[in-house]
N, C-alpha and C. Protein backbone atom coordinates (compact mmCIF):
# COMPACT_ATOMS: atom_id res chain seq x y z
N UNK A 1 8.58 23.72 -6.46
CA UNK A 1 8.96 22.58 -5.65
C UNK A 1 10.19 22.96 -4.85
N UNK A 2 9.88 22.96 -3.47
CA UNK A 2 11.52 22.76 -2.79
C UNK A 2 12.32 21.88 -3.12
N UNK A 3 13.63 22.73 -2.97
CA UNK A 3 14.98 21.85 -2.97
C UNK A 3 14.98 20.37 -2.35
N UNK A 4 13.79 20.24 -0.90
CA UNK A 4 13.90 19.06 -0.22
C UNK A 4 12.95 18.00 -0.68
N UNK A 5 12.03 18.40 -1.17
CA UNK A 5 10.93 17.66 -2.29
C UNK A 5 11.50 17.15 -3.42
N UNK A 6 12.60 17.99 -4.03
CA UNK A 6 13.07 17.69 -5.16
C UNK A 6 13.62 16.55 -5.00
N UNK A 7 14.90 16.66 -4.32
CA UNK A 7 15.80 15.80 -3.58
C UNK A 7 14.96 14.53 -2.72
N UNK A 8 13.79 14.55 -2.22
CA UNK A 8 13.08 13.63 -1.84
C UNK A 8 12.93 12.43 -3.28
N UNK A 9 12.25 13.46 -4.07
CA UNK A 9 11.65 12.81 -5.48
C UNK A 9 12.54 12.00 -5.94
N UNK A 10 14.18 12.54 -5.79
CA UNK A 10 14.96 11.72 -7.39
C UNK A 10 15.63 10.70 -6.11
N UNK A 11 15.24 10.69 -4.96
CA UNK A 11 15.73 9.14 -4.43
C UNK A 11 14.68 8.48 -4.46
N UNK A 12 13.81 9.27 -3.92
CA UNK A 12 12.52 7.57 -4.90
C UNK A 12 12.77 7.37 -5.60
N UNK A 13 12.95 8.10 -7.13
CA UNK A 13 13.21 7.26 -8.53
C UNK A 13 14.45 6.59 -8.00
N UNK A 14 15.75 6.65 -7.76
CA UNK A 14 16.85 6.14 -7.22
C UNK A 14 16.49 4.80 -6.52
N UNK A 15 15.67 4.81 -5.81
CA UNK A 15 14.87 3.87 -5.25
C UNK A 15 14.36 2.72 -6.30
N UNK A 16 13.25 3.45 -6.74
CA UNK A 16 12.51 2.59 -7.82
C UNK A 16 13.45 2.20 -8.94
N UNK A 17 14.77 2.76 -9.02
CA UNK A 17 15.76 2.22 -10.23
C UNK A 17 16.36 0.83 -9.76
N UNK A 18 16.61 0.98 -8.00
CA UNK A 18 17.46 -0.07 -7.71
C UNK A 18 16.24 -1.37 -7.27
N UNK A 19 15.35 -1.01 -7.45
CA UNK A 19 14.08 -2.41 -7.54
C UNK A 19 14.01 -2.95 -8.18
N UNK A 20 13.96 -2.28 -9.77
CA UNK A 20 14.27 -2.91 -10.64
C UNK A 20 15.28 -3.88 -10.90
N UNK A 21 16.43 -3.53 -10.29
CA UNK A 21 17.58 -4.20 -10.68
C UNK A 21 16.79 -5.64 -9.24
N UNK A 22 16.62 -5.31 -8.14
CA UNK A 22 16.02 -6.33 -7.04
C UNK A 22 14.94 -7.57 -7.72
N UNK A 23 14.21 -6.62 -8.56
CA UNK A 23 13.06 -7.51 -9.63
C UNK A 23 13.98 -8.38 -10.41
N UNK A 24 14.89 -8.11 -11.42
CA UNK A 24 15.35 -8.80 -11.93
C UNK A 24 16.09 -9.89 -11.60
N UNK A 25 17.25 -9.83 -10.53
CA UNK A 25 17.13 -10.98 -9.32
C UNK A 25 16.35 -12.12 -9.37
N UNK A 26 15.14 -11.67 -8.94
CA UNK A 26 14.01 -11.99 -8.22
C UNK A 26 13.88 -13.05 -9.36
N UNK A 27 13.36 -12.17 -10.77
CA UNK A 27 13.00 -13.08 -11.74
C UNK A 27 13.89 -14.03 -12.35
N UNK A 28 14.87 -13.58 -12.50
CA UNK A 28 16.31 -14.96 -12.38
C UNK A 28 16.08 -16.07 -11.73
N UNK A 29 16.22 -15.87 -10.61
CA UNK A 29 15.86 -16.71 -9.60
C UNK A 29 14.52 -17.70 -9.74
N UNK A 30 13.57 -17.28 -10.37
CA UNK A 30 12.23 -17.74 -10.46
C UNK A 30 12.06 -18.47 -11.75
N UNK A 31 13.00 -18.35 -12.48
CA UNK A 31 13.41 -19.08 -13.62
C UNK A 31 12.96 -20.64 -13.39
N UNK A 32 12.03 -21.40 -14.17
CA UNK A 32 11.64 -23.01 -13.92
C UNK A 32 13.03 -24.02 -14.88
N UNK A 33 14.17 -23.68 -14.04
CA UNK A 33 15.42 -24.01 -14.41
C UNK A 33 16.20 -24.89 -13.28
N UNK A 34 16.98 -25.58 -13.56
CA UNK A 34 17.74 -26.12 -12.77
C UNK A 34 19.00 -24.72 -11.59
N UNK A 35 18.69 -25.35 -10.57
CA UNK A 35 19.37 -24.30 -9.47
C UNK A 35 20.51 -23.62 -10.33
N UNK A 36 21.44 -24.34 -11.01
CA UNK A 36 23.11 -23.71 -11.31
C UNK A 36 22.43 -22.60 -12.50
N UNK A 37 21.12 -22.90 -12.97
CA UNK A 37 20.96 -21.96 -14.01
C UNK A 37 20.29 -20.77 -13.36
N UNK A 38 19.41 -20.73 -12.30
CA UNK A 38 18.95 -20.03 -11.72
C UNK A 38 19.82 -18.97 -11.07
N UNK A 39 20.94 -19.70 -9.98
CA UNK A 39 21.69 -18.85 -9.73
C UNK A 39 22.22 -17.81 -10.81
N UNK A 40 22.64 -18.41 -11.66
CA UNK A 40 23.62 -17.74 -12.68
C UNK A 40 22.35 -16.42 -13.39
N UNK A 41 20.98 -16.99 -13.14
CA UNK A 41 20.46 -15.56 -13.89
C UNK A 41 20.05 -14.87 -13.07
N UNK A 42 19.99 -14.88 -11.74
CA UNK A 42 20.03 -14.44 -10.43
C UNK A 42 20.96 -13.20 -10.37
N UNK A 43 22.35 -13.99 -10.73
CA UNK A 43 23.39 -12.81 -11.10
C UNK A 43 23.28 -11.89 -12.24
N UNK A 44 23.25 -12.98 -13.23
CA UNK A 44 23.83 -11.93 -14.78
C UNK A 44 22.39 -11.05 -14.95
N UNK A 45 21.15 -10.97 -14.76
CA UNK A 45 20.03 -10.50 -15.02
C UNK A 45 20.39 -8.94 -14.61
N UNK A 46 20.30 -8.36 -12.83
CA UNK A 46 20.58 -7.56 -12.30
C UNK A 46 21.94 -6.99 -13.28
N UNK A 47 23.10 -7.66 -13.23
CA UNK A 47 24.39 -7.24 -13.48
C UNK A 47 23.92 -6.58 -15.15
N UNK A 48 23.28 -7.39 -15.88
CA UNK A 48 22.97 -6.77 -17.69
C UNK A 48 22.21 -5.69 -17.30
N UNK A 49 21.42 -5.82 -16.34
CA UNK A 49 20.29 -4.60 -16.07
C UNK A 49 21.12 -3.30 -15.83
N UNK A 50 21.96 -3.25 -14.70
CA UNK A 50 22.98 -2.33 -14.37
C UNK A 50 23.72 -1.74 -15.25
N UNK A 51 24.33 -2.62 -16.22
CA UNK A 51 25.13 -2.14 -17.14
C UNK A 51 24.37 -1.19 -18.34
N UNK A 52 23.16 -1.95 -18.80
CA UNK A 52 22.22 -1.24 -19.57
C UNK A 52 21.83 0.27 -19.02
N UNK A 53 21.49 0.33 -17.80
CA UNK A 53 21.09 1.67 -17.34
C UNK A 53 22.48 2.61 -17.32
N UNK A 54 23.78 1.84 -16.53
CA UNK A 54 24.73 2.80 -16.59
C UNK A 54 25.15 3.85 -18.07
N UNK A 55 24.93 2.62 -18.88
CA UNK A 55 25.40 2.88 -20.32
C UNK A 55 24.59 3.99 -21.21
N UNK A 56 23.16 3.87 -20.67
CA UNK A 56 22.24 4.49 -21.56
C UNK A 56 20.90 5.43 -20.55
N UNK A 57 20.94 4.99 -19.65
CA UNK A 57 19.75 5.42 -18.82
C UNK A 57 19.86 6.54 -17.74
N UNK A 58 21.03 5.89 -17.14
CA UNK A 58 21.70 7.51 -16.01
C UNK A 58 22.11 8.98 -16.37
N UNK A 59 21.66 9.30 -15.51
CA UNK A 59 22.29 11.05 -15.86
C UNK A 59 23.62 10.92 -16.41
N UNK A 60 24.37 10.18 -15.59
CA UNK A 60 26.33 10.19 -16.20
C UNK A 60 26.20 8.87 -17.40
N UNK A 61 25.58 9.13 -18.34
CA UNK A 61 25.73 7.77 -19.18
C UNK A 61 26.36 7.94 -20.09
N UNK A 62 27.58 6.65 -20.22
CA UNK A 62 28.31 6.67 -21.36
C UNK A 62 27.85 7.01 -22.54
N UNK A 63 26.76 6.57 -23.18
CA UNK A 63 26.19 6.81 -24.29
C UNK A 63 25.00 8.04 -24.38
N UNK A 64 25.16 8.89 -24.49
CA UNK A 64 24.22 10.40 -24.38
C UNK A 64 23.39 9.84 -25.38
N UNK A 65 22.07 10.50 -24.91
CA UNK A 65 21.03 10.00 -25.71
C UNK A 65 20.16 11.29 -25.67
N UNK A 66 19.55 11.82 -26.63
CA UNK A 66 18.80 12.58 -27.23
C UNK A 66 17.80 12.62 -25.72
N UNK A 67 16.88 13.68 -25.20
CA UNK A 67 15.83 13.89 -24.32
C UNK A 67 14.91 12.33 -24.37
N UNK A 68 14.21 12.67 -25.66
CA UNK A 68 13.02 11.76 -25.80
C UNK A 68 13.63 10.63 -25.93
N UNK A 69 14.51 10.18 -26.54
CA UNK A 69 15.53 8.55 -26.62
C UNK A 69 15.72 8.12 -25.03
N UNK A 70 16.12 9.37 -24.16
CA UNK A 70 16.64 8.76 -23.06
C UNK A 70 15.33 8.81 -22.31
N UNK A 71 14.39 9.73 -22.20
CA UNK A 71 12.70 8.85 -21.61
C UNK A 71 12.33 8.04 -21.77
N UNK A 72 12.44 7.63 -23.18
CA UNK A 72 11.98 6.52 -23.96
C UNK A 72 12.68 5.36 -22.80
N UNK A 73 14.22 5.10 -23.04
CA UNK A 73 14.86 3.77 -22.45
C UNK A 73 14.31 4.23 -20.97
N UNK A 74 14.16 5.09 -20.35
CA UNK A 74 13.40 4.84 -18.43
C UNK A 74 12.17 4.58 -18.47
N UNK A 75 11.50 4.83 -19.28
CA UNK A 75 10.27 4.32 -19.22
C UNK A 75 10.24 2.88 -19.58
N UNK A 76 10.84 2.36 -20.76
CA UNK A 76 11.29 1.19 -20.57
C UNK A 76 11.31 0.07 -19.76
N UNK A 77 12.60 0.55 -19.44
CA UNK A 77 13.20 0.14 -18.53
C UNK A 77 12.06 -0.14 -16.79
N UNK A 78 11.45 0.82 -16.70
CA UNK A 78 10.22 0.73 -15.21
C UNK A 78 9.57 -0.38 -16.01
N UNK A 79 8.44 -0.19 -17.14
CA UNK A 79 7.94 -1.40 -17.74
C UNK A 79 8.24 -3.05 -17.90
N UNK A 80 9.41 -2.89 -18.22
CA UNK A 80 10.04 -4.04 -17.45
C UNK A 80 10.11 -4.46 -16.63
N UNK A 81 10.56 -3.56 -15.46
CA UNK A 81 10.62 -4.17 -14.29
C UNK A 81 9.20 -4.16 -13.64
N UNK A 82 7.86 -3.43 -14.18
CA UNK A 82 6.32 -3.91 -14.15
C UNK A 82 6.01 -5.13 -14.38
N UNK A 83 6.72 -5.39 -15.60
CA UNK A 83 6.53 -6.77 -16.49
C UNK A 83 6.85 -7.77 -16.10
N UNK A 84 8.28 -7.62 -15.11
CA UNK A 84 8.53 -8.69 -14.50
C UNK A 84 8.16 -9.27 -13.14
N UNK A 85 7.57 -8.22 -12.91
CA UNK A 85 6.63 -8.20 -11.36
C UNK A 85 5.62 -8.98 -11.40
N UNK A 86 5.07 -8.81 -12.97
CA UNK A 86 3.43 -9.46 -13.51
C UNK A 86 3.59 -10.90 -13.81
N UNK A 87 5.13 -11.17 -13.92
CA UNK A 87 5.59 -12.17 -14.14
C UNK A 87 5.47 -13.59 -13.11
N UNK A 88 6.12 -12.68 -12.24
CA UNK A 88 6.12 -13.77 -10.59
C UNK A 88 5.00 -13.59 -10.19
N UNK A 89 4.10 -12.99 -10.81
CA UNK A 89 2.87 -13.04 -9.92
C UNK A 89 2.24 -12.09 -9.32
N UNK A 90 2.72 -10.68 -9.26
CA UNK A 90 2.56 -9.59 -8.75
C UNK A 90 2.08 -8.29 -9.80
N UNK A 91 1.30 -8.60 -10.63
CA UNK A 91 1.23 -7.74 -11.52
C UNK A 91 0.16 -6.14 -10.86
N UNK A 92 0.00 -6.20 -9.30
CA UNK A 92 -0.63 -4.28 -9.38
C UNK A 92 0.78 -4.12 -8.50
N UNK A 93 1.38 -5.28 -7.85
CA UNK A 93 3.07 -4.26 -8.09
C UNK A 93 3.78 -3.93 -8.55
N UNK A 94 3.74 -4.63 -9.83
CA UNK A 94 4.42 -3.86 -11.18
C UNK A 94 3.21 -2.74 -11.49
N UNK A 95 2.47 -3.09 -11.34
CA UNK A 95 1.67 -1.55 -11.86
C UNK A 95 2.32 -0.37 -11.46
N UNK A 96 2.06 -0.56 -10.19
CA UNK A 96 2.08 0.38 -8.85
C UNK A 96 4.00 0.93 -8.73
N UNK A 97 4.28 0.28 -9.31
CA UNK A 97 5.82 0.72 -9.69
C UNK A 97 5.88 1.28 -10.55
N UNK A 98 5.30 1.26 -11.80
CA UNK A 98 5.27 1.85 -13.38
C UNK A 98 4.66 3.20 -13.20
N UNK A 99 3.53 3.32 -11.90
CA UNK A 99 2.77 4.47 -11.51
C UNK A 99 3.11 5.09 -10.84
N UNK A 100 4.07 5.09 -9.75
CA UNK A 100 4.94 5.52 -8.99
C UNK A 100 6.02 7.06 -9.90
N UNK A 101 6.55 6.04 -10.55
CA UNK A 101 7.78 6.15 -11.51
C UNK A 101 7.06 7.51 -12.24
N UNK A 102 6.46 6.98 -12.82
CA UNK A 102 4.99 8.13 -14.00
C UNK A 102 5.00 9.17 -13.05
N UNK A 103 4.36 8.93 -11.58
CA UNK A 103 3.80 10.47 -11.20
C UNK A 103 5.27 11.22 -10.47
N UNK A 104 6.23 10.53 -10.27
CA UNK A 104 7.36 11.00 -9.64
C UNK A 104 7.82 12.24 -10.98
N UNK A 105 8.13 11.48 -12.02
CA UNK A 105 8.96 12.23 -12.92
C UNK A 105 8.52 13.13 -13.70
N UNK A 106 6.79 13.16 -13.59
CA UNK A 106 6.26 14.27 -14.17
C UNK A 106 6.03 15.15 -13.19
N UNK A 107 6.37 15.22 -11.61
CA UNK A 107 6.10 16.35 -10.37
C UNK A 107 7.92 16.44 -10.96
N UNK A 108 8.98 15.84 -10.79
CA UNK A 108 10.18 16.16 -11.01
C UNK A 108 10.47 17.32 -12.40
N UNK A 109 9.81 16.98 -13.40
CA UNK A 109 10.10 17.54 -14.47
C UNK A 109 8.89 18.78 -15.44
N UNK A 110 7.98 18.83 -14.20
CA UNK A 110 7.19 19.62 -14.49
C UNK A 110 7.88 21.25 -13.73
N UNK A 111 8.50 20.78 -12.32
CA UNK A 111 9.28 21.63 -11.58
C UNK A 111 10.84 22.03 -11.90
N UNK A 112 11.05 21.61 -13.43
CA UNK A 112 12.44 21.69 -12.96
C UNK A 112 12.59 22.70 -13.80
């Protein structure tokens, strides 16, 4: 794999990481809640999501996690944000995100 393929690949996932956090939003928002509650999970949803990935999911993560522990939480973590796609109503765009994610990181990590 070229350097520019490579580098193509891990901003899609980069991409598909920050959708997730957009999904979760989304599903906050879609909450059958009164507006002040909506807003508020509008915010804190994305913001817990962020913190969770910073902490455990990113390359620079506070908490180092074993290979398979830390696949484990990204795979996760995409499933979720599948799950919550299937949620609002969109469930082959959560697919299609979960499948994305799948064929990205096995061309990423088959090459690396």
């Amino acid at each position: 794999m070229t350097n520019l393929v490579r580098g193509l690949s891990l901003l899609l996932i980069f991409l598909l990481e920050l959708a997730v956090l957009a999904v979760g939003a989304r599903w906050g928002w879609a909450l059958d809640a009164p507006v002040v509650v909506r807003v508020v999970a509008a915010i804190v949803v994305p913001l817990l999501l962020a913190g969770l990935w910073g902490a455990l999911g990113s390359p620079r993560a506070r908490v180092p996690l074993r290979p398979p522990a830390k696949r484990a939480f990204q795979a996760g973590w995409f499933v979720l944000g599948g799950g919550m796609l299937a949620l609002l109503g969109q469930p082959w765009l959560g697919l299609a995100l979960v499948v994305v994610w799948v064929a990205v990181t096995i061309l990423v990590r088959r090459d690396a």
